[in-house]
Protein backbone atom coordinates (compact mmCIF):
# COMPACT_ATOMS: atom_id res chain seq x y z
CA UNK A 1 0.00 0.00 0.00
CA UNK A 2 1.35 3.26 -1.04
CA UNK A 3 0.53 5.96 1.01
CA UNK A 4 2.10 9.25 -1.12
CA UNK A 5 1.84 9.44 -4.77
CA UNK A 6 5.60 9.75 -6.57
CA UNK A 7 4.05 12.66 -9.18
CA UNK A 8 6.36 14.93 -10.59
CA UNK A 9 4.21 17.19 -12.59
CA UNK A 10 5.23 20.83 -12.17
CA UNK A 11 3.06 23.65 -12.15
CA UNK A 12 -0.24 23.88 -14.06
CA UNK A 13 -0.68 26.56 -16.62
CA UNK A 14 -2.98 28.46 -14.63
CA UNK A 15 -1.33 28.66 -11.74
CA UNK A 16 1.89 29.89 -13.80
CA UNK A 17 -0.67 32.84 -14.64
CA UNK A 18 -2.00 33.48 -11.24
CA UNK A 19 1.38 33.04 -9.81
CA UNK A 20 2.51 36.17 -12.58
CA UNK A 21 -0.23 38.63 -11.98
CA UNK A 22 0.08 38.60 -8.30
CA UNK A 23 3.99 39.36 -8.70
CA UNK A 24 2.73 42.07 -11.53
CA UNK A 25 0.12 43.30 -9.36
CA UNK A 26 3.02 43.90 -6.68
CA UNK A 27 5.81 45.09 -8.56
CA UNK A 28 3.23 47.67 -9.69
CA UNK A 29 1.75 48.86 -6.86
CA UNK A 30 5.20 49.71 -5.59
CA UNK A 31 6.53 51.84 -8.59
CA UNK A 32 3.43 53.62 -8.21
CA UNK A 33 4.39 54.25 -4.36
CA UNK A 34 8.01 55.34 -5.44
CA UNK A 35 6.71 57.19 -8.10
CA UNK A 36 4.10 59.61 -5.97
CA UNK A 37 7.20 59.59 -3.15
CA UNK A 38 9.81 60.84 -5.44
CA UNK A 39 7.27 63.93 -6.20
CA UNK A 40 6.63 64.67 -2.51
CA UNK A 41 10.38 64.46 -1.80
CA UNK A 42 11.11 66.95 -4.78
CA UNK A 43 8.72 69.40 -2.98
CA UNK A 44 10.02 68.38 0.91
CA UNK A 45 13.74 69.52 -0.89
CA UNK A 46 12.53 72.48 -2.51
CA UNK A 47 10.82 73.94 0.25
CA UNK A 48 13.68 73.54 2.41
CA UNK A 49 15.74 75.25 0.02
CA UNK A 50 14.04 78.02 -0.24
CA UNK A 51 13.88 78.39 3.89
CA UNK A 52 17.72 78.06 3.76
CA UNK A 53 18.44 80.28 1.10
CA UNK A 54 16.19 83.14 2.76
CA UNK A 55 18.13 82.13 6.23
CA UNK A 56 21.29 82.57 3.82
CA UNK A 57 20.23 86.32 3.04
CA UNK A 58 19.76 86.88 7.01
CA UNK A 59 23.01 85.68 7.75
CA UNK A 60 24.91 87.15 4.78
CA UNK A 61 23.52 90.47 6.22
CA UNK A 62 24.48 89.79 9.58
CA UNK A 63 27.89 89.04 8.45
CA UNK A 64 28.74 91.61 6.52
CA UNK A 65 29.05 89.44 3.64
CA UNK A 66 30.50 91.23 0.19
CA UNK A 67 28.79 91.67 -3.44
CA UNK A 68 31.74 91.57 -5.31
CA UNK A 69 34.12 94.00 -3.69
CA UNK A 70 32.09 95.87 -1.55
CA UNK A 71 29.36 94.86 1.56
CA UNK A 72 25.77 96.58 0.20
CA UNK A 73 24.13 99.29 1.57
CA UNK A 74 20.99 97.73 1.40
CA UNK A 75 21.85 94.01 2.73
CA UNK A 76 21.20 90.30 0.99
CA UNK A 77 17.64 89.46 0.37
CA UNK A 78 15.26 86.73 -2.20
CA UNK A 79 13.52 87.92 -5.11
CA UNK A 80 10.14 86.08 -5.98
CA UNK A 81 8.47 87.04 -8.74
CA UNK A 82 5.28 83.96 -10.34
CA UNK A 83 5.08 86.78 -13.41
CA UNK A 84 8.40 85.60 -15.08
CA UNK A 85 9.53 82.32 -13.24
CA UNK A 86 7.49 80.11 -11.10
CA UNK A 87 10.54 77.51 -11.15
CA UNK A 88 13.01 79.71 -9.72
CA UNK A 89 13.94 82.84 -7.33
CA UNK A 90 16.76 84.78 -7.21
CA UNK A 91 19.55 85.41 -4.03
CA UNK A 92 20.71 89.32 -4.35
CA UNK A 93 22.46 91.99 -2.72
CA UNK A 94 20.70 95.29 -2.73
CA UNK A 95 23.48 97.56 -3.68
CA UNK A 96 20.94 100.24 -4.92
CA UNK A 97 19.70 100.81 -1.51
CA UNK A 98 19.52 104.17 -1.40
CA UNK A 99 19.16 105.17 2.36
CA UNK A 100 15.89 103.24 2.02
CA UNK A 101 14.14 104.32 -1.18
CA UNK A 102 15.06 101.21 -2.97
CA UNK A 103 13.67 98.13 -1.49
CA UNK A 104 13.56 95.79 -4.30
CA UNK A 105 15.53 93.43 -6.50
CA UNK A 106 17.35 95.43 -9.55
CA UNK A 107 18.66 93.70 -12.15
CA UNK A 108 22.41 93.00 -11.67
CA UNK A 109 22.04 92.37 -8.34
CA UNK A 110 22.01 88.97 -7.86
CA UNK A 111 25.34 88.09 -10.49
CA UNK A 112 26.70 84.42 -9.47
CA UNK A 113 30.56 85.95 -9.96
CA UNK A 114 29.52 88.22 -6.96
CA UNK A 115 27.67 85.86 -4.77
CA UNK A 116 24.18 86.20 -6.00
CA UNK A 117 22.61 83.16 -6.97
CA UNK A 118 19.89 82.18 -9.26
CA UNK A 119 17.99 78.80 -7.68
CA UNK A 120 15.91 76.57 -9.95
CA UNK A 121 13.19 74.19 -8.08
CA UNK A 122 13.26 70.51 -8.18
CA UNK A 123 11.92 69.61 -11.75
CA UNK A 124 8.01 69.17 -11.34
CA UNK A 125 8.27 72.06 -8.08
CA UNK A 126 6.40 75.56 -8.77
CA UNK A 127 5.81 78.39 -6.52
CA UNK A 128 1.96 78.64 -6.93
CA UNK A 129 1.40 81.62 -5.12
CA UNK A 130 2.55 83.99 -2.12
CA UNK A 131 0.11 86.09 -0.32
CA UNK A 132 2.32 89.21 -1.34
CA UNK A 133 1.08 88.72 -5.00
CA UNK A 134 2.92 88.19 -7.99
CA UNK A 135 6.57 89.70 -6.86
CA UNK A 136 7.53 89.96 -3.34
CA UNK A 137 11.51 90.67 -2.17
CA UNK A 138 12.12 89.71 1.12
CA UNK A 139 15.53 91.77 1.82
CA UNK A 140 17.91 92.51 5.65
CA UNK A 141 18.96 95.74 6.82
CA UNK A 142 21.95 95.65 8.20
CA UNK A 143 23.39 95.91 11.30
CA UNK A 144 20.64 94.45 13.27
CA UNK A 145 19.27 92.96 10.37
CA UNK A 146 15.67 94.17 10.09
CA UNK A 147 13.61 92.18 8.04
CA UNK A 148 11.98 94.36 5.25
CA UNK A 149 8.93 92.44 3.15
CA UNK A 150 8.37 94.21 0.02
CA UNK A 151 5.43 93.35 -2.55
CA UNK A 152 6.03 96.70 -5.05
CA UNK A 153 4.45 99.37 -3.51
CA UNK A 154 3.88 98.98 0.22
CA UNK A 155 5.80 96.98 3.48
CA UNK A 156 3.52 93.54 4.85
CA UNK A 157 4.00 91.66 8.05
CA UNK A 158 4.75 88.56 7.08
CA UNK A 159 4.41 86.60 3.29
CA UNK A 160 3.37 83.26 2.85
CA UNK A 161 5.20 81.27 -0.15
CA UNK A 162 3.27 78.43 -1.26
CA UNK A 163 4.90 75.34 -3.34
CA UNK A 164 3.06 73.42 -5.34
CA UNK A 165 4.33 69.79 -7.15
CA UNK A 166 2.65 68.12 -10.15
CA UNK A 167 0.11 66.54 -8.10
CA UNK A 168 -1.18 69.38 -6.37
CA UNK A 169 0.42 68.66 -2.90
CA UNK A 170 1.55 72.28 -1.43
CA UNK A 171 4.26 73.44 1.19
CA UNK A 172 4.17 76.82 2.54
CA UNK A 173 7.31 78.92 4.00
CA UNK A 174 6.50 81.92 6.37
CA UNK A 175 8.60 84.95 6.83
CA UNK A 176 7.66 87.76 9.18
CA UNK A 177 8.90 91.35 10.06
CA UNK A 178 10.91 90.06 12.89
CA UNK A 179 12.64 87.79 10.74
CA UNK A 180 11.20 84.07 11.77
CA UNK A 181 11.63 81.77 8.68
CA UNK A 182 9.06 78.84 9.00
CA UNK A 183 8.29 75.76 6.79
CA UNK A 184 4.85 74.89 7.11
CA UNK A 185 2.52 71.66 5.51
């Protein structure tokens, strides 16, 4: 009496499938996962940037840092302006000061051979919107450095500058007149 059966059959053709699909099923599930984290993390970076860059104006101020040969008048500061760029901002040194009269980014004042910077997003990042409108310079006065929030015609208290990715998930940075930098969801 034989009590197992010696068959050496293999897998059925239908379990070959089932066994294919659930791997497929899987495998896809998972590059869809990486896929939607790679975005989020390309906004996480970006936003961070952006804090660390305005935090790089503040100190630059505070240290007396040079444009080219000279420290400006006017301090380091971050142009933003959605009309021409929503992929990038600008680092610049406001050497066109003026004893206060000029509170904005000018042209020429933010040349990489100096220390200005241009800064691109992560591809797929945008800045949406900030509650200044359309342009907004965030500069430091030096010595102290006071924190000057500029939207074109008129001072605010604070901006809000909102990030937006591909798949509409947003991440805020908040920058008041005392000079707090914040990163907010």
């Amino acid at each position: 009496m034989r009590l197992f059966k010696n068959d050496n059959r293999g897998f059925t053709l239908i379990e070959m499938v089932v066994s294919l699909t659930i791997v497929a099923l899987i495998a896809g599930a998972m590059m869809a996962n990486y896929r939607g984290g790679e975005r989020t993390n390309k906004l996480v970076v970006s936003t961070k940037k952006l804090s660390s860059y305005i935090r790089m104006a503040q100190n630059n101020t505070l240290g007396a840092v040079e444009y080219g040969t000279s420290t400006p008048d006017g301090g380091w500061g971050v142009h933003i302006d959605t009309t021409n760029s929503e992929t990038s901002y600008k680092l610049f040194a406001n050497e066109n000061y003026n004893g206060g009269s000029n509170l904005i980014y000018d042209p020429g004042e933010a040349l990489a051979e100096y220390g200005g910077k241009t800064i691109a997003l992560e591809e797929g990042v945008r800045i949406a919107t900030t509650t200044a409108g359309q342009e907004v310079d965030i500069s430091f006065f030096p010595p102290d450095p006071d924190t000057i929030i500029y939207d074109g015609s008129s001072e605010l208290d604070e901006v809000e500058i909102v990030l937006e990715n591909q798949v509409g998930s947003t991440k805020r940075v908040r920058v008041n007149h005392f000079g707090l930098i914040e990163v907010l969801d």
